[in-house]
Protein backbone atom coordinates (compact mmCIF):
# COMPACT_ATOMS: atom_id res chain seq x y z
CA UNK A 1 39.33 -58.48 -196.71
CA UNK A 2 38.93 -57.11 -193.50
CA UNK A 3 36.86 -57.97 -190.66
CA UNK A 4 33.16 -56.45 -191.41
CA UNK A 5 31.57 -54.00 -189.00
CA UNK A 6 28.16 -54.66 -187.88
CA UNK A 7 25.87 -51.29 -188.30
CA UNK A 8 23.68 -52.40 -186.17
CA UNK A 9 26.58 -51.73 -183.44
CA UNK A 10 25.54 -48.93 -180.70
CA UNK A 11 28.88 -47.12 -181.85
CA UNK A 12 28.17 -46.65 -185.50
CA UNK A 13 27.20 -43.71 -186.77
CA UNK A 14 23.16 -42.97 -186.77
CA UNK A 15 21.53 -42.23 -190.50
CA UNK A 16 18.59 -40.59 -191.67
CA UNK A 17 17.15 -42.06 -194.78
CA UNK A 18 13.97 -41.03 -197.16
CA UNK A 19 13.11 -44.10 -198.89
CA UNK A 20 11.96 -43.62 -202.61
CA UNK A 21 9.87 -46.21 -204.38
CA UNK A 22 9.36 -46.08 -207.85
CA UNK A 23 5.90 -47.11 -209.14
CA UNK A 24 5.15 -48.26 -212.85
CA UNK A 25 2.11 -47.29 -214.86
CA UNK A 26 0.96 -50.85 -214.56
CA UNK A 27 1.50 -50.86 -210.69
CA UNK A 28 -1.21 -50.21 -207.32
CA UNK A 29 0.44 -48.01 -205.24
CA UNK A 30 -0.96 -50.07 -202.59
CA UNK A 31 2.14 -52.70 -203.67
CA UNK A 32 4.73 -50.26 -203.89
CA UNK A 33 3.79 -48.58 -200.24
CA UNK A 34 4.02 -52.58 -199.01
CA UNK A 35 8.10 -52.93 -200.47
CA UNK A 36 8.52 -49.55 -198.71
CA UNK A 37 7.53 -50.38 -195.30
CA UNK A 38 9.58 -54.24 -196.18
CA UNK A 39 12.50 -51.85 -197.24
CA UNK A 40 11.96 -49.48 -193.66
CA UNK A 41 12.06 -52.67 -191.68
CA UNK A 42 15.23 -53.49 -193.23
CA UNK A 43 16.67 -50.70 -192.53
CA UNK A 44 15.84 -50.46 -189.38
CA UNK A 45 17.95 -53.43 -188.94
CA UNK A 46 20.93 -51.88 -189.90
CA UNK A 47 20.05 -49.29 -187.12
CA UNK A 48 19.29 -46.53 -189.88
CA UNK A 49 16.29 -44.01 -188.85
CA UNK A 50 13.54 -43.84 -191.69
CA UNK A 51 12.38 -40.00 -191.70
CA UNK A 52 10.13 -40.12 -194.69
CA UNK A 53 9.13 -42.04 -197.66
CA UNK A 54 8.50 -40.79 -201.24
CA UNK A 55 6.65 -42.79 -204.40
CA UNK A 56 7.71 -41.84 -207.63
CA UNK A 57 5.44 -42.72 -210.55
CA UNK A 58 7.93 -43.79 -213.40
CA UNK A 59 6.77 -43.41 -216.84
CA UNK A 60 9.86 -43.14 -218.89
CA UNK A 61 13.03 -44.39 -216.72
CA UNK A 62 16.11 -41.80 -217.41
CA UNK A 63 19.65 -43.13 -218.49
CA UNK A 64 21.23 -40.34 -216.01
CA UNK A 65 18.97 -40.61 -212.70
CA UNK A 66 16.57 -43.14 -213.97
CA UNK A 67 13.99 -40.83 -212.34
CA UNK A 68 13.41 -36.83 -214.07
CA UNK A 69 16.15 -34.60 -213.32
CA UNK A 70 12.60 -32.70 -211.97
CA UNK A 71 12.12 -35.61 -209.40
CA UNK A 72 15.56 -36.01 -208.94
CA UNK A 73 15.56 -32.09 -207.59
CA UNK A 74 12.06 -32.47 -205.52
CA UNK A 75 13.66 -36.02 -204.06
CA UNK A 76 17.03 -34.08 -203.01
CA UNK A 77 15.57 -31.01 -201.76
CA UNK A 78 12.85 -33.43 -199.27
CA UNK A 79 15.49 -34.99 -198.11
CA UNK A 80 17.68 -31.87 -196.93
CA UNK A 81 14.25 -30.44 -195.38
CA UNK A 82 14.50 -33.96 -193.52
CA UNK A 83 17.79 -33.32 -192.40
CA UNK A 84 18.63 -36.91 -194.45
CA UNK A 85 21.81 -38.00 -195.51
CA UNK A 86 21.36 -41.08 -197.05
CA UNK A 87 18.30 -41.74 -199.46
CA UNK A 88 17.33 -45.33 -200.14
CA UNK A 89 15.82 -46.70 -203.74
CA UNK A 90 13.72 -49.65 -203.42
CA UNK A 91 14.94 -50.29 -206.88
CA UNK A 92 18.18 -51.03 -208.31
CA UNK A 93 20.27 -48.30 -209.91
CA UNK A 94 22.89 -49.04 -212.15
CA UNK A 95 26.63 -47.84 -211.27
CA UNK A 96 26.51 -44.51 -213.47
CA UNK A 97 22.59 -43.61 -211.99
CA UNK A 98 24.43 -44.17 -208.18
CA UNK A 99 27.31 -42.18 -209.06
CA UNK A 100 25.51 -39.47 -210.56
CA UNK A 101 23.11 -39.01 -208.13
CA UNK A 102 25.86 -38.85 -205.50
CA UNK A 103 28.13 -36.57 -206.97
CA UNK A 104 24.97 -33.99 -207.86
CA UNK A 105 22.71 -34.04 -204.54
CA UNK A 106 26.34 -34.81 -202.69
CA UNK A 107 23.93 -37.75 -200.24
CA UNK A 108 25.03 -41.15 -199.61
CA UNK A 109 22.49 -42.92 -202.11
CA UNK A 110 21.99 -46.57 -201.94
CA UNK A 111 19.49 -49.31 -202.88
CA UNK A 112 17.59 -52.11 -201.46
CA UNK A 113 20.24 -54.97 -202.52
CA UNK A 114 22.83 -52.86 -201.04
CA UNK A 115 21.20 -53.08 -197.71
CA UNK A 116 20.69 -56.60 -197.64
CA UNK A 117 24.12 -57.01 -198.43
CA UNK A 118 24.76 -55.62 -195.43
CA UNK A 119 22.27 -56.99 -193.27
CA UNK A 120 23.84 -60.29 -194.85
CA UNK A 121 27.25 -58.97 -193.40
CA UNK A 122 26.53 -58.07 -189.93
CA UNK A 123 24.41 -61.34 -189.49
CA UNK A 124 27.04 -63.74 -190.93
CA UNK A 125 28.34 -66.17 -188.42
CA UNK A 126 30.13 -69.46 -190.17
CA UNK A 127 32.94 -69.05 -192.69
CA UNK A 128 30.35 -70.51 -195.30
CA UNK A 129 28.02 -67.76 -194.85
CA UNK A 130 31.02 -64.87 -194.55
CA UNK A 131 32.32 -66.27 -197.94
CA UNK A 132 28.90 -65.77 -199.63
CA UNK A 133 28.46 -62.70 -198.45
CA UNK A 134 31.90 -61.40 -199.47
CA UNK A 135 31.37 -62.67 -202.77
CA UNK A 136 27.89 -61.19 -202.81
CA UNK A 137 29.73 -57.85 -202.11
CA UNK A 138 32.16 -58.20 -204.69
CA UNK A 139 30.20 -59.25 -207.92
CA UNK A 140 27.88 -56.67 -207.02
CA UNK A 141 30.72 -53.78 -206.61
CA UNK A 142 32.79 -54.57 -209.62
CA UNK A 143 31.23 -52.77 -212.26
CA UNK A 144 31.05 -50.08 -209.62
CA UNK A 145 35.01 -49.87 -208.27
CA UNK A 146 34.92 -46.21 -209.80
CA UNK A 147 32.91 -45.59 -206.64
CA UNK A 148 34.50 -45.10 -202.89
CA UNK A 149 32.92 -47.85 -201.25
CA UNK A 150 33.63 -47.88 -197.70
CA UNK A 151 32.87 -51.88 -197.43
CA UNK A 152 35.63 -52.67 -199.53
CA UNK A 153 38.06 -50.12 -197.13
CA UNK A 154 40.97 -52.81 -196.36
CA UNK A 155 41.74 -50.65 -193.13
CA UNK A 156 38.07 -50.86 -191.74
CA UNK A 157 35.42 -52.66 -193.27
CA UNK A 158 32.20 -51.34 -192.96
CA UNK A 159 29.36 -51.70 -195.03
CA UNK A 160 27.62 -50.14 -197.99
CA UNK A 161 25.77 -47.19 -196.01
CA UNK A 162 29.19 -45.95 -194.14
CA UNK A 163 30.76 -43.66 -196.58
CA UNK A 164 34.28 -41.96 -196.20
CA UNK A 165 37.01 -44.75 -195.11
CA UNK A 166 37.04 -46.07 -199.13
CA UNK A 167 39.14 -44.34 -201.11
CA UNK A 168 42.09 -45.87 -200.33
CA UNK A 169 40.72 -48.77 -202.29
CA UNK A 170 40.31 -47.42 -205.23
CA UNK A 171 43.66 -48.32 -206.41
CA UNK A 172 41.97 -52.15 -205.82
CA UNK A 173 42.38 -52.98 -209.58
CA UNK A 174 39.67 -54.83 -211.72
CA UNK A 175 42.27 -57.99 -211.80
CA UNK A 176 42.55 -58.04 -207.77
CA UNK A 177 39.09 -58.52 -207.82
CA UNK A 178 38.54 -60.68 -210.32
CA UNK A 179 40.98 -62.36 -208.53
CA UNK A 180 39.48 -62.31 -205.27
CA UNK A 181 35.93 -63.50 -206.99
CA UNK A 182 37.56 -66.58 -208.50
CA UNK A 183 39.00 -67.81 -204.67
CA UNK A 184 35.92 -66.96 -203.11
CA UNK A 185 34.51 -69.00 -205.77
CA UNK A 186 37.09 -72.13 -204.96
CA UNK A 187 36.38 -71.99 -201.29
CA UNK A 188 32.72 -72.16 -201.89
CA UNK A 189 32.94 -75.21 -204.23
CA UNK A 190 35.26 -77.08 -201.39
CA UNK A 191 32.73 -76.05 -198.77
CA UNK A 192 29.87 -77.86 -200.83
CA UNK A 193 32.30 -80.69 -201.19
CA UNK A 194 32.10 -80.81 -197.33
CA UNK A 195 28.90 -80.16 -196.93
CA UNK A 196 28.53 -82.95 -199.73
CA UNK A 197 30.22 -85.53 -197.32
CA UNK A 198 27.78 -84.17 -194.64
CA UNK A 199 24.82 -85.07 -196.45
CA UNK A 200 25.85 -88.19 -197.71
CA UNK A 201 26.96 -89.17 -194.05
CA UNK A 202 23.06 -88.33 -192.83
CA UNK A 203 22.13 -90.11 -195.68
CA UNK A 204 23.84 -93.28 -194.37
CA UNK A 205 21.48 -93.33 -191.38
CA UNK A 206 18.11 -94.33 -192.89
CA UNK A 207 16.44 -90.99 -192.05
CA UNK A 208 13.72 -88.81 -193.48
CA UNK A 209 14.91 -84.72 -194.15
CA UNK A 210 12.63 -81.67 -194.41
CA UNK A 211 14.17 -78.41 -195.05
CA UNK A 212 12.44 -75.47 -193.86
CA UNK A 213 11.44 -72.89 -195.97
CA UNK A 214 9.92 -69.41 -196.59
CA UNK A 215 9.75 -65.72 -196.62
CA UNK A 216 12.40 -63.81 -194.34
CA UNK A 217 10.70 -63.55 -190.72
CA UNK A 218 8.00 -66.28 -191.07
CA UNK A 219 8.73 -67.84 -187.67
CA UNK A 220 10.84 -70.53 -189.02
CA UNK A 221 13.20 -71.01 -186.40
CA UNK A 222 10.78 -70.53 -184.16
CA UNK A 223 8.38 -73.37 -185.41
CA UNK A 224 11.45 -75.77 -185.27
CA UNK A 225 12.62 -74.57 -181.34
CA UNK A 226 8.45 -75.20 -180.61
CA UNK A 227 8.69 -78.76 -182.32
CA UNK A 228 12.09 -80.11 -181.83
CA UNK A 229 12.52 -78.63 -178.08
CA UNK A 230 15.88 -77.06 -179.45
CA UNK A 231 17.64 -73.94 -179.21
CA UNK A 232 17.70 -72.54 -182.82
CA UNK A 233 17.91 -68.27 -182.84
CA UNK A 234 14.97 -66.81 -183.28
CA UNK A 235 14.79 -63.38 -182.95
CA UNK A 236 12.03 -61.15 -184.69
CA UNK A 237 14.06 -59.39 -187.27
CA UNK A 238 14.99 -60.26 -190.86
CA UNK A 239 17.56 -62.41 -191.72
CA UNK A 240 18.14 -63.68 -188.21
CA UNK A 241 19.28 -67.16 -189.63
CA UNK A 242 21.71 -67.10 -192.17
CA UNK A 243 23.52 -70.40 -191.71
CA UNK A 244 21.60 -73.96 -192.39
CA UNK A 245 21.31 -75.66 -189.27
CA UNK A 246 19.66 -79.08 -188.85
CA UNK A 247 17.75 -80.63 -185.82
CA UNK A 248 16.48 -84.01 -185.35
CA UNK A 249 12.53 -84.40 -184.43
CA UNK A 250 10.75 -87.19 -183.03
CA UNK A 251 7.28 -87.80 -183.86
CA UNK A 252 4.77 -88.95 -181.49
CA UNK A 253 4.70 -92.31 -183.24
CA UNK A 254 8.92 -92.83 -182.47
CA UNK A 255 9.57 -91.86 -186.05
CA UNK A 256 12.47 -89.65 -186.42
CA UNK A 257 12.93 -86.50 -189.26
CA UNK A 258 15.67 -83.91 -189.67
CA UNK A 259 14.36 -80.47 -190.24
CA UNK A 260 17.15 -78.21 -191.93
CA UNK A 261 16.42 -74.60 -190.60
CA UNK A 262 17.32 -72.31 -193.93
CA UNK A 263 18.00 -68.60 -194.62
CA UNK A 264 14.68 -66.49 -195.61
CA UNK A 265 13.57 -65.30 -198.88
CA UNK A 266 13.05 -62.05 -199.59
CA UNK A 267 11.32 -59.98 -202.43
CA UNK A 268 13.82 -58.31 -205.11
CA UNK A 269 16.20 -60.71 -204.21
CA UNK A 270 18.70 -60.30 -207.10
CA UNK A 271 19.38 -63.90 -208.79
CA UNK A 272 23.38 -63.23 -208.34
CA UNK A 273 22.49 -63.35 -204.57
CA UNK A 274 20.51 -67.14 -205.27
CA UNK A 275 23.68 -67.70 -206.88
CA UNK A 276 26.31 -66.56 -204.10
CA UNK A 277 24.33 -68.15 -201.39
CA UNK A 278 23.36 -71.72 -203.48
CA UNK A 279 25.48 -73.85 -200.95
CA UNK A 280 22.81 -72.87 -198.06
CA UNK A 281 19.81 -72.81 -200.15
CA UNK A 282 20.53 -76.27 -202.23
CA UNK A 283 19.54 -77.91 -198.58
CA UNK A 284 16.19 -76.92 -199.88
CA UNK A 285 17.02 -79.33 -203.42
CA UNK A 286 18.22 -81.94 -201.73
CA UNK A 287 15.44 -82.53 -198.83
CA UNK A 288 13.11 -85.19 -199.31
CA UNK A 289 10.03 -82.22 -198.61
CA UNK A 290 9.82 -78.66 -197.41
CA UNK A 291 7.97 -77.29 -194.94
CA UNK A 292 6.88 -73.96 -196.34
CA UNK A 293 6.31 -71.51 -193.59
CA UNK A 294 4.17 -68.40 -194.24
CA UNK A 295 3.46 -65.19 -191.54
CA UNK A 296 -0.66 -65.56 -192.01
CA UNK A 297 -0.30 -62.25 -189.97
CA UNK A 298 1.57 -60.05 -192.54
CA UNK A 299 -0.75 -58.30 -194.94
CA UNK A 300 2.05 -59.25 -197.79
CA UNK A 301 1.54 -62.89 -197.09
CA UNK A 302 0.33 -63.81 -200.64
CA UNK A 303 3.00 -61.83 -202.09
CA UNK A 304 5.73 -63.73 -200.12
CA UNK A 305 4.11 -66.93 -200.88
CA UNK A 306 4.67 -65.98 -204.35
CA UNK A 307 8.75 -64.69 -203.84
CA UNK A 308 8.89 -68.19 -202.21
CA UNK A 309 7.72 -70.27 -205.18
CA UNK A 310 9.67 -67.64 -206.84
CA UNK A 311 13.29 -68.66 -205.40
CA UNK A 312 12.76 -72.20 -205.29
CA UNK A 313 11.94 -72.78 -208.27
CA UNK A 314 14.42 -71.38 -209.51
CA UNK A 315 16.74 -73.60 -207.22
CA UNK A 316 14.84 -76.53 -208.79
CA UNK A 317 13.13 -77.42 -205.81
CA UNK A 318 9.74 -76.53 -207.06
CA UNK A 319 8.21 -79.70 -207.76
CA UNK A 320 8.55 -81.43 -204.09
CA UNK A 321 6.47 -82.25 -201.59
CA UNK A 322 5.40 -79.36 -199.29
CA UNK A 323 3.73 -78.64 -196.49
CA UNK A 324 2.08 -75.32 -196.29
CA UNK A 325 2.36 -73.65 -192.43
CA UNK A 326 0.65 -70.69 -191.90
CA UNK A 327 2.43 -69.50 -188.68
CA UNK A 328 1.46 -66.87 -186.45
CA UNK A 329 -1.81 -67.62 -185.96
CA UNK A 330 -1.83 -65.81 -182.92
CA UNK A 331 -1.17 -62.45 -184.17
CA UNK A 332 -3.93 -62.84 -187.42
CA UNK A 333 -6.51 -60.13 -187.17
CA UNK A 334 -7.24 -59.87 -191.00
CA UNK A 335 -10.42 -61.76 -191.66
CA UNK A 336 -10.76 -61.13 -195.47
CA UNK A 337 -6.48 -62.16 -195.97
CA UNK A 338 -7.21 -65.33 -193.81
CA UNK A 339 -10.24 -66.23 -195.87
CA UNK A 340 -8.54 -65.74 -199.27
CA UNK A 341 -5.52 -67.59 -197.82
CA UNK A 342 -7.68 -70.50 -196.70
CA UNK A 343 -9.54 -70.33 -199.88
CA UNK A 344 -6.56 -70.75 -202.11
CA UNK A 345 -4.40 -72.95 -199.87
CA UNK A 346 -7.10 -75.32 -198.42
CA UNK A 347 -4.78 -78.21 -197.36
CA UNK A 348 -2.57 -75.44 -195.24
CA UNK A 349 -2.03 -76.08 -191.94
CA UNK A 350 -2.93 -72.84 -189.08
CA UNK A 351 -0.86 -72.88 -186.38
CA UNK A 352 0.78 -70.55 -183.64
CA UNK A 353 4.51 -71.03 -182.73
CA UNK A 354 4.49 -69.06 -180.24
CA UNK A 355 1.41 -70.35 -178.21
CA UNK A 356 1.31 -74.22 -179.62
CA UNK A 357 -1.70 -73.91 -181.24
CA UNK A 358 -2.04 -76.33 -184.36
CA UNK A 359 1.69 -78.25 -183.54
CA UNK A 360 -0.30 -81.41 -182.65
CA UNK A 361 -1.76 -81.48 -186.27
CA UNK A 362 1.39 -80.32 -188.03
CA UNK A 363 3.47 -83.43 -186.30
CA UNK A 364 0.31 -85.57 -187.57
CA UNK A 365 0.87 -84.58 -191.24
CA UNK A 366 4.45 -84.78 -191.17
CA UNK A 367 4.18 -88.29 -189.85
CA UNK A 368 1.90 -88.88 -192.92
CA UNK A 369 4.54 -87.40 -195.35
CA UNK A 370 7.14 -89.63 -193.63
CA UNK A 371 4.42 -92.80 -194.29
CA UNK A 372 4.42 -92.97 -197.82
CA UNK A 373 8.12 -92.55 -197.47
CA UNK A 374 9.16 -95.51 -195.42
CA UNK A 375 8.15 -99.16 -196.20
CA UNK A 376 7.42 -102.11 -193.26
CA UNK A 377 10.37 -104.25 -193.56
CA UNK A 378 10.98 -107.27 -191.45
CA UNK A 379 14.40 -108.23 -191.33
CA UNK A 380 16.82 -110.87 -190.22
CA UNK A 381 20.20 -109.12 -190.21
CA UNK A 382 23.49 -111.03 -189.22
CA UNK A 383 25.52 -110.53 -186.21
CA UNK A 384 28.37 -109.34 -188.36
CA UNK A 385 26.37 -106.56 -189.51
CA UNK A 386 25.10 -104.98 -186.13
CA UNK A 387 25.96 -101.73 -187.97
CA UNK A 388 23.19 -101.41 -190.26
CA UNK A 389 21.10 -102.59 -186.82
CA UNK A 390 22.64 -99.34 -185.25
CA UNK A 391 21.90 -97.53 -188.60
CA UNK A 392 18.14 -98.48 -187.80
CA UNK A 393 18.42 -97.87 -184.10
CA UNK A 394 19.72 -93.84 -184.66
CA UNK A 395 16.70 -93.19 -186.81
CA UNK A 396 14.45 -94.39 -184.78
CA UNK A 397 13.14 -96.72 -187.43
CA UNK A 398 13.19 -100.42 -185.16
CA UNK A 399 9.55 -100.85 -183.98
CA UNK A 400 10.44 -104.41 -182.40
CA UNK A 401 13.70 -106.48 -182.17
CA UNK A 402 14.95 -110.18 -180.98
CA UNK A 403 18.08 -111.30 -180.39
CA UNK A 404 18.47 -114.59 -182.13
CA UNK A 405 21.23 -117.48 -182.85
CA UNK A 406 21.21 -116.23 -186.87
CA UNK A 407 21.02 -112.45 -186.20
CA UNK A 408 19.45 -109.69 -185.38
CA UNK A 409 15.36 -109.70 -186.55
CA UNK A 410 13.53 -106.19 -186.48
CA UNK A 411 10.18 -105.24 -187.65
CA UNK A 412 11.47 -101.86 -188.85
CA UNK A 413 9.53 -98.78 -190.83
CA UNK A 414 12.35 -98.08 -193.36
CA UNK A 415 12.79 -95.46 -195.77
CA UNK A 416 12.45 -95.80 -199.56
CA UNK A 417 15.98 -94.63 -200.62
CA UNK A 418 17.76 -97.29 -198.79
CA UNK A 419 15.37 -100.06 -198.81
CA UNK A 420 17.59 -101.89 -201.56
CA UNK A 421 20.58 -101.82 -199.53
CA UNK A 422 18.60 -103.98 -196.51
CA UNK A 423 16.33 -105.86 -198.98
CA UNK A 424 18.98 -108.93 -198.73
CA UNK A 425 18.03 -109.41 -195.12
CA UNK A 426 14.25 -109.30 -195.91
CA UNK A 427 11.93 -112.19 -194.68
CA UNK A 428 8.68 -113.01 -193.95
């Protein structure tokens, strides 16, 4: 498929949206208003201009428009008064509700997945994440290829909120897709295989690994540029890291931990997106604990603690160790939020990326975590096996060494998985 183009881009076109949220009997408004201003921020990153906002309350969903063809009329006729020409569901509408809405109010309509699709696009940077994100596209469009969907135009690209270039794709049969899914599919599998020989490599050198975790914009690349002294993007905008990237950080006390910096979580994120995008997130599985960072500032903060728990558990990754880091400190001016926050998550730690307020204590507790992770070892090893000496050496683990006529003998802190493998050269 071609080369995707990035909407955020100066030269693309400018579009209006209304944003429409649909609201359930059993739901506070006050929640629904929240996902709209989540879904405005997102598509303000996709350079579209928000020009107004309706809630629909939703009794009975509709087969045809899932919304009254009443509502349907008032939502159309708001959004020419707007001069709109795109209108944005926070929900998900199924292929026939999209198609008939277009072909009867004749706007570009869209939903909330379909814009983080393309925010997924125009921030993908490694061939792992542009494979996800294609196949992302493609599972999501196939029971919609009756549709002229610009982002699968092979002459231009373009994503799900550009209309017009598509319809020379709609001779793309269901088989070239299918087609295309199953390769995208294979190529994912042999990039886990690499990524496989990655891990297993780190996990030759006896060192601790945190992956870092939490709700889209939380400050997580941030917290690891303010702790490791590294150069991770950090921008404030969702979905500014897509690709896993992993830094090493030394503790005051000379201990060493690799923090794995992972893509952000998001509420309504559709499980076939988990899916697609499993060979990032499964750095979160296979860490030894998380560090679970959560935007104390945002009034949604309980609710993205929750769409955290949410996705990992269903990656499996539930039941680890975690540290809880309420970041942003700095910018918290809710009183009651931070008091319910500190009521429920008392062991939390409250600290500021952006000024350094709290790091001292979070580098304190992840020492701790590391503790009952490591055991004292004191070890004679032989002079033929200065490698596993090295091994000790990269991750920081030595605390003392002599050079003597029968080996090598450290006093070394070393972690729990591999203590079997040096357990030969134990004495004392």
């Amino acid at each position: 498929m071609a080369a995707l183009i990035n909407l955020a881009d100066e030269a693309a076109e400018k579009r209006k949206a209304l944003l429409v949220g649909i609201r359930r009997p059993d739901e506070p408004e006050s929640q629904v208003s929240g996902l709209l201003d989540e879904l405005a921020e997102l598509a303000k990153n996709l350079s579209i201009e928000v020009v107004g906002r309706e809630i629909v309350l939703l009794r009975e969903p509709s087969a045809h428009f899932l919304v009254g063809r009443g509502k349907f009329a008032r939502i159309t006729e708001t959004a020419r008064e707007l001069n709109a020409d795109c209108v944005i569901f926070d929900d998900e509408l199924s292929a026939a509700q999209q198609r008939n809405w277009e072909r009867e109010s004749l706007l570009t309509v869209v939903n909330r997945q379909e814009v983080i699709l393309d925010i997924f696009a125009s921030r993908a940077r490694t061939k792992e994440a542009r494979l996800q994100v294609e196949l992302a596209r493609l599972e999501y469009a196939l029971p919609r290829l009756r549709k002229a969907w610009s982002h699968l135009d092979r002459q231009r690209g373009g994503g799900v909120t550009q209309r017009g270039g598509g319809e020379s794709q709609l001779e793309l049969d269901r088989r070239f897709i299918c087609e295309r899914i199953a390769k995208l599919k294979s190529e994912l599998k042999q990039v886990r295989v690499a990524r496989d020989v990655q891990r297993k490599r780190r996990m030759r050198v006896p060192m601790p690994t945190a992956a870092v975790v939490g709700y889209t914009n939380a400050g997580k690349s941030s917290l690891i540029n303010a702790l490791a002294n590294v150069g991770l993007l950090a921008q404030d905008k969702l979905f500014a890291t897509l690709d896993p990237t992993t830094r090493r950080l030394t503790l005051p006390n000379g201990s060493d931990v690799l923090l794995t910096d992972t893509v952000g979580f998001v509420r309504k994120l559709p499980h076939r997106f988990v899916e697609a995008f499993k060979a990032t997130l499964e750095e979160a599985v296979m860490s030894e604990f998380l560090m679970h960072v959560v935007d104390c500032s945002s009034p949604d903060a309980l609710e993205h603690i929750k769409t955290t728990f949410k996705v990992l558990s269903e990656l499996g990754a539930d039941g680890k160790k975690i540290i809880t880091v309420m970041n942003k400190l700095d910018a918290a001016s809710d009183g009651a939020l931070i008091f319910e926050l500190k009521q429920r998550y008392p062991d939390a730690l409250w600290v500021s990326a952006h000024t350094g307020e709290g790091l001292e204590r979070l580098l304190m507790k992840i020492e701790d975590v590391i503790s009952h992770a490591v055991r004292p070892m004191r070890l004679l090893i032989p002079h033929s096996e200065y490698r596993a000496v090295a091994e000790l050496h990269n991750a920081g683990a030595i605390r003392s060494r002599r050079d003597t006529d029968g080996g090598v003998e450290v006093f070394a802190r070393v972690p729990l998985k591999i203590c079997d493998s040096y357990s030969k050269w134990a004495i004392g």
